[in-house]
PDB file of N, CA and C in Angstrom:
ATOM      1  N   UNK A   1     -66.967 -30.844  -5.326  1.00  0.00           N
ATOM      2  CA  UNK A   1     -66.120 -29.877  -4.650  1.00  0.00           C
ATOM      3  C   UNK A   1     -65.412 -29.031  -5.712  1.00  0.00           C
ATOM      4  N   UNK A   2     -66.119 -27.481  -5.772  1.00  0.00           N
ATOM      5  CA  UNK A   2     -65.005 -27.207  -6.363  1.00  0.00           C
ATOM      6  C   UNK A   2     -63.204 -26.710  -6.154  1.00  0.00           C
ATOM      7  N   UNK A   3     -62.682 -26.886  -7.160  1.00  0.00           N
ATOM      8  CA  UNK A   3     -61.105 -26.957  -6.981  1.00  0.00           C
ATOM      9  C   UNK A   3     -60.564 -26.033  -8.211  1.00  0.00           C
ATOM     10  N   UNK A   4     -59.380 -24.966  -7.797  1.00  0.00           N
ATOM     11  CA  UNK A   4     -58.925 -24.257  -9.042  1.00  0.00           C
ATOM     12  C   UNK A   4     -57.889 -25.826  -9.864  1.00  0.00           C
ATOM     13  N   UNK A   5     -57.866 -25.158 -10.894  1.00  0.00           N
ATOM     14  CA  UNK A   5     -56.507 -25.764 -11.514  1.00  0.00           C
ATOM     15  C   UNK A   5     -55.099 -25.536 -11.204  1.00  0.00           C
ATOM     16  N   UNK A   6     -54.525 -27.253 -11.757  1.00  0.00           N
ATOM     17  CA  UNK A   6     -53.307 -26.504 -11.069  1.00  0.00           C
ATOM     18  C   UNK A   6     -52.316 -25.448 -12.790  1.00  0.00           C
ATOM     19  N   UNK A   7     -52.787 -25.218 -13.494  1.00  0.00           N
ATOM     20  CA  UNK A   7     -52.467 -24.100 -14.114  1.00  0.00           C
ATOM     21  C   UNK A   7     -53.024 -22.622 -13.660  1.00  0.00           C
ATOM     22  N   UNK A   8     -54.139 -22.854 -13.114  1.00  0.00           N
ATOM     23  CA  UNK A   8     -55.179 -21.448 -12.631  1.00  0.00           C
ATOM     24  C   UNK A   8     -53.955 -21.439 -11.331  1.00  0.00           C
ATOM     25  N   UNK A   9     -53.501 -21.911 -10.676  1.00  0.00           N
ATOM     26  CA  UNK A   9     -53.166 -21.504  -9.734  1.00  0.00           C
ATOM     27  C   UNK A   9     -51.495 -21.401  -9.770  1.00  0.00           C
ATOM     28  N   UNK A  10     -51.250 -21.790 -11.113  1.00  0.00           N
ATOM     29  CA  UNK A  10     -49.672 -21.738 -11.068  1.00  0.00           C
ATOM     30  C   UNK A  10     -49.489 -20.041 -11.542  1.00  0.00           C
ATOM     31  N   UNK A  11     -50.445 -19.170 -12.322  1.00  0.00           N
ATOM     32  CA  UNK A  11     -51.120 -18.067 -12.792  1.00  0.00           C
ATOM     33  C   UNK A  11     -50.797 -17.299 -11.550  1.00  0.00           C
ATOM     34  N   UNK A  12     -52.277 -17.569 -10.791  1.00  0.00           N
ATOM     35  CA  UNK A  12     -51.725 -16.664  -9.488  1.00  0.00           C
ATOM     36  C   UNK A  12     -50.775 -16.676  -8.463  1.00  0.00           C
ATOM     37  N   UNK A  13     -50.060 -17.526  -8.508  1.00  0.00           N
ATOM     38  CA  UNK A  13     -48.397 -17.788  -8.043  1.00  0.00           C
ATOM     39  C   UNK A  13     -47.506 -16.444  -8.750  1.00  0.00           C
ATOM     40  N   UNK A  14     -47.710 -16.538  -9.819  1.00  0.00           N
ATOM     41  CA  UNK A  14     -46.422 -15.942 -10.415  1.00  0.00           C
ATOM     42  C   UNK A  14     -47.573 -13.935 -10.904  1.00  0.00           C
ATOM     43  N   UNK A  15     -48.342 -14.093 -10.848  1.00  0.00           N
ATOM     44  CA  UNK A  15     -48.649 -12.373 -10.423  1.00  0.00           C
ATOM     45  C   UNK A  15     -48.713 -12.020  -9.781  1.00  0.00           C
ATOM     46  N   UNK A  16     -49.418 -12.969  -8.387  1.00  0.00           N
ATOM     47  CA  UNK A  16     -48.769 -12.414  -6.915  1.00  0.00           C
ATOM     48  C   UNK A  16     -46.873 -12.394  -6.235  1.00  0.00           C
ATOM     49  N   UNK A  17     -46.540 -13.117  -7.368  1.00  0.00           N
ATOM     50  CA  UNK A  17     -45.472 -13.046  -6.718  1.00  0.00           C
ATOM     51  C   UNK A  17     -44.861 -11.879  -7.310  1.00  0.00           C
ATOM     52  N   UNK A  18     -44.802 -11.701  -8.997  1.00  0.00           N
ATOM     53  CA  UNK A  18     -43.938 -10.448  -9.346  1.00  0.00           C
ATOM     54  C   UNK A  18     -45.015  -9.015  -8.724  1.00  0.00           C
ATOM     55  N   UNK A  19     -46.155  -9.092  -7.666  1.00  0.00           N
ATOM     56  CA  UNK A  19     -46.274  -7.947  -7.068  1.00  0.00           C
ATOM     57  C   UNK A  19     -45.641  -7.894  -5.858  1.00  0.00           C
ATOM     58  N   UNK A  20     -45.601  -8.869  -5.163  1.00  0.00           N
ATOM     59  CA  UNK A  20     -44.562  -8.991  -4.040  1.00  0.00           C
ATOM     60  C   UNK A  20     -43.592  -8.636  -4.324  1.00  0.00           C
ATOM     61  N   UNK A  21     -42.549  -9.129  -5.326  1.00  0.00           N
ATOM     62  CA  UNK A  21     -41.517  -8.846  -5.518  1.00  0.00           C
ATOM     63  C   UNK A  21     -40.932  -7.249  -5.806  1.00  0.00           C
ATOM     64  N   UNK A  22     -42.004  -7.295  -6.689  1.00  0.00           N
ATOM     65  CA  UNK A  22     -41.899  -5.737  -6.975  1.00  0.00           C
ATOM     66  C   UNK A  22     -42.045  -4.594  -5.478  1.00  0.00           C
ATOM     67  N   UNK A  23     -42.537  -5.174  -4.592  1.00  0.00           N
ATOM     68  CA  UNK A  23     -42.510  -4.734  -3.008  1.00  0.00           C
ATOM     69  C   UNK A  23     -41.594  -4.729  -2.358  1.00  0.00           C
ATOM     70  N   UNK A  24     -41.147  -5.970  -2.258  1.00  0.00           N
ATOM     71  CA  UNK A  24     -39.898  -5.898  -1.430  1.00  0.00           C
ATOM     72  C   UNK A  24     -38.747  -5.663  -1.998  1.00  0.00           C
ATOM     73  N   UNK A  25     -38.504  -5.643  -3.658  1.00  0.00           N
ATOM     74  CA  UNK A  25     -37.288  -4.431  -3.963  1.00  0.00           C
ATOM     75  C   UNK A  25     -37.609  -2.644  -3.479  1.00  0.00           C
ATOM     76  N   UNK A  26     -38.750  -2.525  -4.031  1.00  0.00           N
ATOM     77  CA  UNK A  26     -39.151  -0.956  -3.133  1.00  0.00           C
ATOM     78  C   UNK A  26     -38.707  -0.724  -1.853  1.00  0.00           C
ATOM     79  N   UNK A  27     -39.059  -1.575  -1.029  1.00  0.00           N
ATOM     80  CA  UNK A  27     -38.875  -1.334   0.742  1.00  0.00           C
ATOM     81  C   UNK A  27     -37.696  -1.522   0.327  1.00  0.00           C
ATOM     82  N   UNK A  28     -36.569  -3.079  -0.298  1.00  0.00           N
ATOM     83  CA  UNK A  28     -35.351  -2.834   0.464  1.00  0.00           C
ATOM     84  C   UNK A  28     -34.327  -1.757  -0.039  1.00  0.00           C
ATOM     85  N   UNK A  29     -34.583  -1.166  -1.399  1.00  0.00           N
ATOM     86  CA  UNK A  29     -33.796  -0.039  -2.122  1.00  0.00           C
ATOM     87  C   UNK A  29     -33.723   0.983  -0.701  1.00  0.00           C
ATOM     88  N   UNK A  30     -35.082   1.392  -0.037  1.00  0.00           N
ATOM     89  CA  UNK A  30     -35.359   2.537   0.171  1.00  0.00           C
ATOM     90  C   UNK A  30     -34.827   2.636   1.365  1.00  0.00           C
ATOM     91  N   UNK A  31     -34.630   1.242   1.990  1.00  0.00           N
ATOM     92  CA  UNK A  31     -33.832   1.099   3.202  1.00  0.00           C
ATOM     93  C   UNK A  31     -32.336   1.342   3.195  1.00  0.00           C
ATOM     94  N   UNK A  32     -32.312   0.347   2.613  1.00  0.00           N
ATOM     95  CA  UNK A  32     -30.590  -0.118   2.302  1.00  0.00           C
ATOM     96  C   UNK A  32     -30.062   1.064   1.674  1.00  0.00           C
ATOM     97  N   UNK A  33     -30.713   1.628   0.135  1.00  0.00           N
ATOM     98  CA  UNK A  33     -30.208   2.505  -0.943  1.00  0.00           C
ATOM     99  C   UNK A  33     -29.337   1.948  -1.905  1.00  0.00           C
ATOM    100  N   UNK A  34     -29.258   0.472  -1.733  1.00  0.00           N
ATOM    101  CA  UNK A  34     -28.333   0.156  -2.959  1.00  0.00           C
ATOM    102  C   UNK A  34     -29.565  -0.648  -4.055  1.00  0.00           C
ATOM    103  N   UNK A  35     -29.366  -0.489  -5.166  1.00  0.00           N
ATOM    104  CA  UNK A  35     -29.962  -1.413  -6.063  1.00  0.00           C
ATOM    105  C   UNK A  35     -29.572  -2.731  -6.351  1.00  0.00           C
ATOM    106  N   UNK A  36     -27.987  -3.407  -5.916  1.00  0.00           N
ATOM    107  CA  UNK A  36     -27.689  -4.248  -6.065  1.00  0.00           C
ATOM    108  C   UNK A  36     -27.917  -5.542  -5.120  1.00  0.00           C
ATOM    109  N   UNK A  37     -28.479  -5.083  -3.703  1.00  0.00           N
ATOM    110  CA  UNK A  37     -28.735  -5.010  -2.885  1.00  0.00           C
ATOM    111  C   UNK A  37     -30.141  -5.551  -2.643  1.00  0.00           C
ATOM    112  N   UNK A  38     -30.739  -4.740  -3.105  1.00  0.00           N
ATOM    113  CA  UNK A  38     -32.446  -4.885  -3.453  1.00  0.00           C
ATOM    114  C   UNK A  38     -32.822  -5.846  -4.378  1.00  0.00           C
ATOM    115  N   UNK A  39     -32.007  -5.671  -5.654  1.00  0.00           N
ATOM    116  CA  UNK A  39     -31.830  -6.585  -6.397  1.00  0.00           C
ATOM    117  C   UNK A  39     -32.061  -8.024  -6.329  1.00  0.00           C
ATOM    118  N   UNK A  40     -30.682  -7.954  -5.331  1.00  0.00           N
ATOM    119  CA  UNK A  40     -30.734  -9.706  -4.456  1.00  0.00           C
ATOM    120  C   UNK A  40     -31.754 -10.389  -3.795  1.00  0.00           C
ATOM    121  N   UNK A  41     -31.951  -9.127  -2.838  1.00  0.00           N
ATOM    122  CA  UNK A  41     -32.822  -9.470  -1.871  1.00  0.00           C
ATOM    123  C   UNK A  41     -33.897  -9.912  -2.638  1.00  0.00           C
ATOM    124  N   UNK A  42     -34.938  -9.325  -3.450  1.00  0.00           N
ATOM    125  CA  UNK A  42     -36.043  -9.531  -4.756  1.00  0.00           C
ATOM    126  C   UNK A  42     -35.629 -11.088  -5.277  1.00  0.00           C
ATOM    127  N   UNK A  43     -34.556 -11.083  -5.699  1.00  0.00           N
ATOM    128  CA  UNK A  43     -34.656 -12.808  -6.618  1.00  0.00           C
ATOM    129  C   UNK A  43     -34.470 -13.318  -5.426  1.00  0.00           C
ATOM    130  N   UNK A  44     -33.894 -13.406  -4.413  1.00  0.00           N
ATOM    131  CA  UNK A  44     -33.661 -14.612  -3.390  1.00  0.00           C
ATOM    132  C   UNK A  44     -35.419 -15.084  -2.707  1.00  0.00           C
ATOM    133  N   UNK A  45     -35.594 -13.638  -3.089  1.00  0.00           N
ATOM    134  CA  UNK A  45     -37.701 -13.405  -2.021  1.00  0.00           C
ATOM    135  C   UNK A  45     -38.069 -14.581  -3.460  1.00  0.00           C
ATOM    136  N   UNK A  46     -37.916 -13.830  -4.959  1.00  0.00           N
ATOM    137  CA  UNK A  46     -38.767 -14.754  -6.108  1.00  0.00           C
ATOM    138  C   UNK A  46     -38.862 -16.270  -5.641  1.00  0.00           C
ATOM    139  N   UNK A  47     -37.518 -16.330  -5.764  1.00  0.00           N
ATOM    140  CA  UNK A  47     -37.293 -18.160  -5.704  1.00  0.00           C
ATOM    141  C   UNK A  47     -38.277 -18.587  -4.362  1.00  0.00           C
ATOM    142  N   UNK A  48     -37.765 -18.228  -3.296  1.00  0.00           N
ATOM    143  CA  UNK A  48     -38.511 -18.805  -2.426  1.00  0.00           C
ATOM    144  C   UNK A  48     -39.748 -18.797  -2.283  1.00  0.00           C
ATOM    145  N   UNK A  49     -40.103 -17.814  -2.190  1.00  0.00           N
ATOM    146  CA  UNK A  49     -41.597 -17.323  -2.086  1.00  0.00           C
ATOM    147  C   UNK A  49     -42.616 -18.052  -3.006  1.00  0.00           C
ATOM    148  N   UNK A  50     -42.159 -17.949  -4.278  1.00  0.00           N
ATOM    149  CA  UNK A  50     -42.709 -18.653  -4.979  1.00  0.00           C
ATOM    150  C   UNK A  50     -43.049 -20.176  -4.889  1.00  0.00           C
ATOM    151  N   UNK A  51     -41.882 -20.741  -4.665  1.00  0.00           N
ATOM    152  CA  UNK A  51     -42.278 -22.432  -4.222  1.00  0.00           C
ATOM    153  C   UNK A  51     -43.283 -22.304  -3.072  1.00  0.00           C
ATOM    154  N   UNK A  52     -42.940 -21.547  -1.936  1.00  0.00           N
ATOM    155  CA  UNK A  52     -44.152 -21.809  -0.478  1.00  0.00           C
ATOM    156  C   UNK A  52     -45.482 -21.377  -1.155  1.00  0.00           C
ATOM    157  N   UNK A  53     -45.582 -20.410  -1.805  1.00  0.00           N
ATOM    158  CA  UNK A  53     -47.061 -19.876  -2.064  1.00  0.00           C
ATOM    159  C   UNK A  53     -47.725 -21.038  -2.836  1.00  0.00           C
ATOM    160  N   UNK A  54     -47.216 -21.187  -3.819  1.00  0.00           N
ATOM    161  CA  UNK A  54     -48.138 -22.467  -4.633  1.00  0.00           C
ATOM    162  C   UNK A  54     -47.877 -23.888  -4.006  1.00  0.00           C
ATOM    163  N   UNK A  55     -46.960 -24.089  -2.756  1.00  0.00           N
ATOM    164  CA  UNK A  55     -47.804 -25.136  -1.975  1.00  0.00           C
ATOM    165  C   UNK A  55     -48.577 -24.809  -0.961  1.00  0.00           C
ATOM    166  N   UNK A  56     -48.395 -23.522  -0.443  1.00  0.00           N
ATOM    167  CA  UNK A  56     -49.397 -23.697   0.413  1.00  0.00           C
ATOM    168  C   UNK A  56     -50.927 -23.273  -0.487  1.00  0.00           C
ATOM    169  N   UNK A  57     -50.672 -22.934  -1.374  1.00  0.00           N
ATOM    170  CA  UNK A  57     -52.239 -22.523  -2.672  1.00  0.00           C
ATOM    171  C   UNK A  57     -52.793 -24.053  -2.672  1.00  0.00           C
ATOM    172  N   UNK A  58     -51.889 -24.912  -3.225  1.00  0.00           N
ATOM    173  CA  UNK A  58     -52.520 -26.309  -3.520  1.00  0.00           C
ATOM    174  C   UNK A  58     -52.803 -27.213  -2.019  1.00  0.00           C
ATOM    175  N   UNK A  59     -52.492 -27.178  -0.851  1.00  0.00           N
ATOM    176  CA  UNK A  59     -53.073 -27.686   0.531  1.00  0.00           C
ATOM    177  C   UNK A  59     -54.294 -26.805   0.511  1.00  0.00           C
ATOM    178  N   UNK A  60     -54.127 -25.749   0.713  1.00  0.00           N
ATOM    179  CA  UNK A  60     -55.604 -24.496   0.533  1.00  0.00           C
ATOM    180  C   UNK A  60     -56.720 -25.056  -0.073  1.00  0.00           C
ATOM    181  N   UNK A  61     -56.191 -25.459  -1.060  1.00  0.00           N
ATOM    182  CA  UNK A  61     -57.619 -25.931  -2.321  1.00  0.00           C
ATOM    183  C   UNK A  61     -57.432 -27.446  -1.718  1.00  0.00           C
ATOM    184  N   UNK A  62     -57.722 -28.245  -1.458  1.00  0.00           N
ATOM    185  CA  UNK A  62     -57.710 -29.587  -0.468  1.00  0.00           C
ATOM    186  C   UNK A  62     -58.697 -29.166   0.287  1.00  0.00           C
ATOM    187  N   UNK A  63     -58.726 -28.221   1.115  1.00  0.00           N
ATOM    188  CA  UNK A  63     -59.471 -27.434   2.327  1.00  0.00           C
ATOM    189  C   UNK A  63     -60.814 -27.593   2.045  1.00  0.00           C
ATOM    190  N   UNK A  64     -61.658 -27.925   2.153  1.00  0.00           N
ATOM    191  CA  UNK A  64     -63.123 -27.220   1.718  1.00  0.00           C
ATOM    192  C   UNK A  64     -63.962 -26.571   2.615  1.00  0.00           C
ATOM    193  N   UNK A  65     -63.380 -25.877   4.043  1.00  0.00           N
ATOM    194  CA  UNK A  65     -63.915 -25.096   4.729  1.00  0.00           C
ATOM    195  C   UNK A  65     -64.045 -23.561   3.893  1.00  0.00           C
ATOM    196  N   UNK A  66     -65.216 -23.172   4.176  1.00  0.00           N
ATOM    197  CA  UNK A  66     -65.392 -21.840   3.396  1.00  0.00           C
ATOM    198  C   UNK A  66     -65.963 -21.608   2.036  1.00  0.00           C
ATOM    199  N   UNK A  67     -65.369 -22.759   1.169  1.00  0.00           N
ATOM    200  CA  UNK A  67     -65.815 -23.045  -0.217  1.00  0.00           C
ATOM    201  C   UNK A  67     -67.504 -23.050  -0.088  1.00  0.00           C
ATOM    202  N   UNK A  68     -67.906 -22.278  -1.149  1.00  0.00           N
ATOM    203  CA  UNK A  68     -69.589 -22.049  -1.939  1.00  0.00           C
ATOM    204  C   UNK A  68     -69.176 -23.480  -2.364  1.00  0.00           C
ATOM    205  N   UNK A  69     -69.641 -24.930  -2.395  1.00  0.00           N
ATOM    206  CA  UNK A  69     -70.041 -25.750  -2.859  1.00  0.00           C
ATOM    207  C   UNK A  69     -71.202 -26.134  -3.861  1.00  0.00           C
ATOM    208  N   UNK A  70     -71.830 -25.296  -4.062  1.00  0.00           N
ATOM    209  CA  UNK A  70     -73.216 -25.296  -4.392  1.00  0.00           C
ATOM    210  C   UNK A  70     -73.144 -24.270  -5.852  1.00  0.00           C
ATOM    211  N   UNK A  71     -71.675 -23.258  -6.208  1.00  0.00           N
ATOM    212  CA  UNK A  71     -71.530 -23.249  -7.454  1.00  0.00           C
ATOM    213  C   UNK A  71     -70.742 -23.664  -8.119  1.00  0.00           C
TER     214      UNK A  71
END
């Protein structure tokens, strides 16, 4: 079965997340208009977001529905 690593996947945790992040300071500046604001909102999204994504990444890879097995 193949399986990423859990370094390969601690990787795409943290570039998907500083693109997220980098998202939802955009939307909330543009809403709100404060930077301090957006600011917050961005590290409060980092922290969290980050822990759910790389557990739900590592249950994901458990999964082997879908997985090419065969490379």
């Amino acid at each position: 079965m193949s399986h990423d690593t859990t370094g390969r996947s601690l990787v795409k945790t943290i570039s998907w997340r500083i693109t997220g992040s980098f998202s939802t300071f955009i939307i909330s500046y543009l809403v709100l208009g404060s930077f301090t604001i957006a600011g917050s909102i961005a590290i409060i999204q980092i922290v969290t977001n980050t822990a759910l994504y790389y557990l739900h990444e590592r249950i994901w890879n458990k999964i082997g529905w879908g997985k090419d097995l065969d490379k």
